[in-house]
Protein backbone atom coordinates (compact mmCIF):
# COMPACT_ATOMS: atom_id res chain seq x y z
CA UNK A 1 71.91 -37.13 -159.76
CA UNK A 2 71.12 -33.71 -157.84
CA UNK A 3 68.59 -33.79 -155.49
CA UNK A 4 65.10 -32.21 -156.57
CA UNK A 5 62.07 -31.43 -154.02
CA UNK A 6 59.91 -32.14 -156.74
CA UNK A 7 62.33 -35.53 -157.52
CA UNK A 8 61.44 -36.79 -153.52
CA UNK A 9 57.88 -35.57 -153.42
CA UNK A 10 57.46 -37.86 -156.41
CA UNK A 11 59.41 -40.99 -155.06
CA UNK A 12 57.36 -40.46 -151.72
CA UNK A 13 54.56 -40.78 -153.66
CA UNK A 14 55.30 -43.14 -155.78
CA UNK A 15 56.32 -45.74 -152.91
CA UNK A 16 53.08 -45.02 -151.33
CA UNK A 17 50.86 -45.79 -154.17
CA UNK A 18 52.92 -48.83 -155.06
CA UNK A 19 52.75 -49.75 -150.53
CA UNK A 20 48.86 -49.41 -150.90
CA UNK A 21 48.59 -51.27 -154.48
CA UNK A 22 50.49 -54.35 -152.95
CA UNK A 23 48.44 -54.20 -149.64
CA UNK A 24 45.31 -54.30 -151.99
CA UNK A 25 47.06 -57.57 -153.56
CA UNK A 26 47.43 -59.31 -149.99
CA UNK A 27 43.74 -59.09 -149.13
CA UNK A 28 42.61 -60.10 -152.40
CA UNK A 29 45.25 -63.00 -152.69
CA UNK A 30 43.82 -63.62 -148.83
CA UNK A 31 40.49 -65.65 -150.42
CA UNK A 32 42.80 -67.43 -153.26
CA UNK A 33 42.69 -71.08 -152.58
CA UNK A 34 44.87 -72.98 -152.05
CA UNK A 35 45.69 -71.68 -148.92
CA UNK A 36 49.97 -72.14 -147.96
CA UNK A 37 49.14 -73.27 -144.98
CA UNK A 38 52.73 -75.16 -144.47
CA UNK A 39 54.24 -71.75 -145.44
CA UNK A 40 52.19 -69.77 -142.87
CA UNK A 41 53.20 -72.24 -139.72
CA UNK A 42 56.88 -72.33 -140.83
CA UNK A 43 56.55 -68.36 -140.73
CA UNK A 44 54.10 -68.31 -137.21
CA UNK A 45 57.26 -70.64 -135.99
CA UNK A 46 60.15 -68.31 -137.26
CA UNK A 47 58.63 -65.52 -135.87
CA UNK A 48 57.59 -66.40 -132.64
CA UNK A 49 61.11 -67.83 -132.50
CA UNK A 50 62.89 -64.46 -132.64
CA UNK A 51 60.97 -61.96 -130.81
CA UNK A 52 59.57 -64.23 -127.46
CA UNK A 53 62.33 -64.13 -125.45
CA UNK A 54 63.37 -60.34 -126.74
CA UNK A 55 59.49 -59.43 -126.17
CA UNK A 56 59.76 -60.86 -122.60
CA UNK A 57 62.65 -59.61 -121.59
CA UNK A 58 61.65 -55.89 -122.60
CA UNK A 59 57.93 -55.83 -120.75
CA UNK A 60 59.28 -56.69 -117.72
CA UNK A 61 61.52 -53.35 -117.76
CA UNK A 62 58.27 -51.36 -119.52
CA UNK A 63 56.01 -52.00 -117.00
CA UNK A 64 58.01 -51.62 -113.72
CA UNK A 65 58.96 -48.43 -115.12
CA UNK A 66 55.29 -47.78 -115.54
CA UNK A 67 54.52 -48.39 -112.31
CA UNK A 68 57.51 -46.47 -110.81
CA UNK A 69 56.53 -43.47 -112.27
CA UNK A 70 53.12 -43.59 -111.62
CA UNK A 71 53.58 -44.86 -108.02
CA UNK A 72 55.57 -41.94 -107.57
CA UNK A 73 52.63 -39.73 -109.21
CA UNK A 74 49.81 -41.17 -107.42
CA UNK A 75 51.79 -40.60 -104.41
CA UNK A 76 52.57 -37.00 -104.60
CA UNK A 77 48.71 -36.10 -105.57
CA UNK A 78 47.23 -38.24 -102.57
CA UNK A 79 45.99 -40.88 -104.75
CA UNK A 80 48.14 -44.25 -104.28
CA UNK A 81 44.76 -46.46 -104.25
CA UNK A 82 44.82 -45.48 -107.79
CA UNK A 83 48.05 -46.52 -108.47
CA UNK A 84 47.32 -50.60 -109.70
CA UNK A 85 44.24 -49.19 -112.56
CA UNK A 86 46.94 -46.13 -113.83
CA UNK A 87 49.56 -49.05 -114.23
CA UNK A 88 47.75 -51.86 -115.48
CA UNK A 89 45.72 -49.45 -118.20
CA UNK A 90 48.94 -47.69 -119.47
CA UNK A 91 50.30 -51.43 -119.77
CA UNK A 92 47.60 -53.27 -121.33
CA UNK A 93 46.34 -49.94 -123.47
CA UNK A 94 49.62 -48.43 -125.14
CA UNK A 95 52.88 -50.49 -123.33
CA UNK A 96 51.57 -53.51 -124.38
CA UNK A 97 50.39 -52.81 -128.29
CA UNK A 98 53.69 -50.81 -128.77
CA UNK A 99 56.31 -53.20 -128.02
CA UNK A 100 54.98 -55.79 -129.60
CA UNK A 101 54.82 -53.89 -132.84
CA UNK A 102 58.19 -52.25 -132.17
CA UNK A 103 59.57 -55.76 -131.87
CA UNK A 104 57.55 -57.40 -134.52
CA UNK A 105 59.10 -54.68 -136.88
CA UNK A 106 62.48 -54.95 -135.94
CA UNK A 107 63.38 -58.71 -135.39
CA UNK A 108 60.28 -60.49 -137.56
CA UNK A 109 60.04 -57.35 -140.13
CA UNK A 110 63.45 -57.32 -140.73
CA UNK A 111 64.40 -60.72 -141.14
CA UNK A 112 60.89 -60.65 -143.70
CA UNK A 113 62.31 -58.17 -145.63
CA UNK A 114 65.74 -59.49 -145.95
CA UNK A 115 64.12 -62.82 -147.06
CA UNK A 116 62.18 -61.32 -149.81
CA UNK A 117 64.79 -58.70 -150.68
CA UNK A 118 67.76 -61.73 -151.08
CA UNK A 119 65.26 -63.65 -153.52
CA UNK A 120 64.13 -60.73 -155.33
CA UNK A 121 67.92 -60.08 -156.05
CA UNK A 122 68.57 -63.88 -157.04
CA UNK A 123 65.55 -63.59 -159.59
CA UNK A 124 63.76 -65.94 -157.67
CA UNK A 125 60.79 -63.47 -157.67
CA UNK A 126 61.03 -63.17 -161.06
CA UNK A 127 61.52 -66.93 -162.16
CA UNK A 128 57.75 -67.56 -159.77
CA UNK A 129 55.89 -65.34 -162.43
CA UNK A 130 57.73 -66.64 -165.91
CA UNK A 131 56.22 -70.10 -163.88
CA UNK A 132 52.91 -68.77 -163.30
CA UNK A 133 53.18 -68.96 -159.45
CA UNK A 134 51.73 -65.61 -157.86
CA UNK A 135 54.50 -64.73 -155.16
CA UNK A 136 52.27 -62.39 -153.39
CA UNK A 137 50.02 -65.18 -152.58
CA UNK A 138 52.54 -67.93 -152.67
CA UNK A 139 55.21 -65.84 -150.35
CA UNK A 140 53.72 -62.71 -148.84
CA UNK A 141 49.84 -64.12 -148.03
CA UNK A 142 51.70 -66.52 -145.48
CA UNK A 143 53.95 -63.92 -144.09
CA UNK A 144 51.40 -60.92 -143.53
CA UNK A 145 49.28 -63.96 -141.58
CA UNK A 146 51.77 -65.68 -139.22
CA UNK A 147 52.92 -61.64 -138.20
CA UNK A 148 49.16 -60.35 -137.50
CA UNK A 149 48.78 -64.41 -135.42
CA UNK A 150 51.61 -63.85 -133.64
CA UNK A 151 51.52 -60.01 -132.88
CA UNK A 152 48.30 -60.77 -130.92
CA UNK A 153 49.88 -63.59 -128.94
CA UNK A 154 52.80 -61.43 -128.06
CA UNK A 155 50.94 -58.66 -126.92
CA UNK A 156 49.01 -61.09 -124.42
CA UNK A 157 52.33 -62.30 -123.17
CA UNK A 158 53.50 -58.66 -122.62
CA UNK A 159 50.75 -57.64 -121.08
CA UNK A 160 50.71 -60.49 -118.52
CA UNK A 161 54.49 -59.83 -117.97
CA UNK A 162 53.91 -56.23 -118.01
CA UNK A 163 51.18 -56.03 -115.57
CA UNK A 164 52.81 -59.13 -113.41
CA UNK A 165 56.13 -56.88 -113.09
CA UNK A 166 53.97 -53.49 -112.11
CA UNK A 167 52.31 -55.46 -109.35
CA UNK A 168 56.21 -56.62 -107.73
CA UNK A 169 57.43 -53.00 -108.24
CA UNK A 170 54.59 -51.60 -106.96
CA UNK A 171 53.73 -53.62 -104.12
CA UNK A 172 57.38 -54.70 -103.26
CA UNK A 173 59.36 -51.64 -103.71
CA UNK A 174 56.77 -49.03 -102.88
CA UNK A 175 54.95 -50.72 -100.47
CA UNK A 176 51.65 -50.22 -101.97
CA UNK A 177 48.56 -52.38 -100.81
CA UNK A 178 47.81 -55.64 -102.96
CA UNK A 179 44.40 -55.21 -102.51
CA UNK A 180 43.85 -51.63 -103.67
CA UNK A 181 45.96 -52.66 -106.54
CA UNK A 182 43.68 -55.20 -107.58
CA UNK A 183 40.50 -53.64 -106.63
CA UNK A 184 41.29 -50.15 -108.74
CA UNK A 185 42.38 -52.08 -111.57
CA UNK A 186 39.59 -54.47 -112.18
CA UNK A 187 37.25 -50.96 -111.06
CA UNK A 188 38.27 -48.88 -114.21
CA UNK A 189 39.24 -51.87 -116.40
CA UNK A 190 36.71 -53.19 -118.74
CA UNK A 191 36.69 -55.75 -121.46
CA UNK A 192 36.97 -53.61 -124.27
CA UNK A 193 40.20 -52.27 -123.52
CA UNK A 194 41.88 -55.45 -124.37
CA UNK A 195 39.94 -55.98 -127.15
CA UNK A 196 41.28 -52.51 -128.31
CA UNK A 197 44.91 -53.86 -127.85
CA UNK A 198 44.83 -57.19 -129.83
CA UNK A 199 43.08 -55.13 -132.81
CA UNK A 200 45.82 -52.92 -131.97
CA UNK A 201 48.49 -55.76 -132.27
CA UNK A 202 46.79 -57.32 -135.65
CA UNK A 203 46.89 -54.07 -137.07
CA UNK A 204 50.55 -53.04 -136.47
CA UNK A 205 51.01 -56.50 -137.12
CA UNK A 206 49.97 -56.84 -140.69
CA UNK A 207 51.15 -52.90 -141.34
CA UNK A 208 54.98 -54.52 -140.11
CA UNK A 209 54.49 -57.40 -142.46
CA UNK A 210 53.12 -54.96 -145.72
CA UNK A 211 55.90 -52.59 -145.29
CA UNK A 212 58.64 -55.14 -144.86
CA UNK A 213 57.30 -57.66 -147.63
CA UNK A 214 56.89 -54.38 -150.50
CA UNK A 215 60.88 -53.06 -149.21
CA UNK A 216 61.72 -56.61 -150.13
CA UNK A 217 60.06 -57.16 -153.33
CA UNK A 218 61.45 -53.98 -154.42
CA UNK A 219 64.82 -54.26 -153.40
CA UNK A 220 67.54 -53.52 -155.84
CA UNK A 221 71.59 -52.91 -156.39
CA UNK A 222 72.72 -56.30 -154.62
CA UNK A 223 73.44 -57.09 -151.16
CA UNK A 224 73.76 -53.25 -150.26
CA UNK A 225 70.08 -53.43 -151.25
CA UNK A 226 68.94 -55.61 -149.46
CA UNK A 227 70.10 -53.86 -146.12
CA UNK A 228 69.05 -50.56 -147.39
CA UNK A 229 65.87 -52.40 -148.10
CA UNK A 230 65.49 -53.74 -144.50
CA UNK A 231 66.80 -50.49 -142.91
CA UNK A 232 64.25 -48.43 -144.60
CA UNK A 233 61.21 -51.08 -143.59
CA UNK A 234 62.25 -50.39 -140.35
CA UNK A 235 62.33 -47.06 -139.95
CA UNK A 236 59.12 -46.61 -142.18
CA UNK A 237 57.31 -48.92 -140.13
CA UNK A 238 57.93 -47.15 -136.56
CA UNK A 239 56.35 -43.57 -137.93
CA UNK A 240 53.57 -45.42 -139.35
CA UNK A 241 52.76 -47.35 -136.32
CA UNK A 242 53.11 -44.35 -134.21
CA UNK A 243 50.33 -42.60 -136.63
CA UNK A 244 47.71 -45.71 -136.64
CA UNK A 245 48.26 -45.81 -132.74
CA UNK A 246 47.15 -42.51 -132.34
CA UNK A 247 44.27 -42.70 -134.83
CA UNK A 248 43.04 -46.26 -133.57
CA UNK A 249 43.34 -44.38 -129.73
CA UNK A 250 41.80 -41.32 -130.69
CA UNK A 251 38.66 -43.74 -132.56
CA UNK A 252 38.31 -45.90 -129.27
CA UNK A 253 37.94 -43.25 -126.69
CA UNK A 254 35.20 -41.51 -129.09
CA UNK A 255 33.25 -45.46 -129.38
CA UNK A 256 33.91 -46.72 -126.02
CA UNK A 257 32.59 -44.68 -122.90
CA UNK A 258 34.73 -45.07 -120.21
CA UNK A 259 34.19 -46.12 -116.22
CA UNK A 260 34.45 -43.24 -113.50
């Protein structure tokens, strides 16, 4: 088949009608009774199972580099006191948010997607509705739930790592002073801002679990599919996150008024 503009414009915008139709599914299925709640903890388990250790791992690298750079920074303007807030706001605004999404998508996204996408090309899908079973509320409902619960446990965890790792590199390495650490950070620090990164982290969350649960349920052409499937939910997911992350930023700085 040749290759049209008009052809992609079309699938572009056909996916994204048929994304936000099956998003508008979810919530509605979300006050269906009864509630799969052994599906949901099976999922919460599954998840959490894949992407602790890999979440871990990666914050600890994130935020020293965080607080290399800016140590370095704060250093060269005259302003090392400053160092600990820079770090730990970068870390628990942006660092932490972002790499839990980033590995939500990839490792519990993914492995979503290629769950959906295997029984969609078995018919299983198919066989739930000639039995009157609703798979977006029977499959997806559970799914969507366990990633937004576990993207906002994750993204405590990194930001505990994250900050825990600035403080060594910062204080260790670069021999700043614990105490000015500690005191700038809990001086420009306020509540809100980690309020602002779990919403952040339920968000990106459920947008990882929507993008990787309507790949799967529309996955087609066998196996080959199915990884096109999962590839795609990947990729799609990491410029939409990037997008909401800006917009949810931009809308908390214009809400919350910041210390000085």
């Amino acid at each position: 088949m040749k290759w049209s503009p008009a052809g992609a414009a079309t699938g572009v915008l056909s996916s994204s009608g048929s994304l936000f139709a099956l998003a508008l599914d979810i919530f509605r299925s979300l006050f269906r009774r009864p509630f799969q709640a052994r599906e949901f903890i099976q999922q919460a388990w599954f998840l959490a199972s894949v992407t602790i250790l890999p979440t871990a791992l990666v914050s600890i690298p994130f935020g020293a580099v965080i607080a290399l750079q800016i140590g370095s920074l704060t250093r060269q303007l005259g302003a090392q006191s400053f160092a600990g807030a820079a770090s730990v706001l970068a870390v628990l605004r942006e660092a932490s948010p972002i790499v839990t999404a980033l590995l939500i998508a990839g490792a519990g996204g993914s492995a979503i997607c290629a769950d959906l996408g295997a029984r969609k090309i078995r018919e299983e899908i198919d066989a739930m509705e000639v039995l009157g079973i609703n798979p977006v509320h029977r499959l997806v409902v559970p799914r969507v739930l366990a990633s937004m619960l576990v993207a906002a446990l994750l993204n405590g965890l990194v930001s505990v790592v994250g900050i825990a790792g600035g403080y060594f590199f910062n204080v260790v390495l670069q021999d700043g002073t614990p105490g000015a650490y500690l005191a700038s950070f809990t001086m420009l620090a306020q509540l809100p801002d980690l309020y602002a990164a779990e919403l952040k982290a339920l968000v990106f969350g459920a947008l990882a679990a929507v993008v990787a649960a309507h790949k799967g349920l529309t996955a087609q052409g066998g196996p080959k599919g199915v990884g096109d499937a999962v590839n795609q939910s990947v990729i799609i997911t990491f410029m939409l996150l990037f997008v909401v992350n800006f917009v949810m930023t931009a809308v908390y700085f214009q809400l919350v008024p910041q210390r000085g």
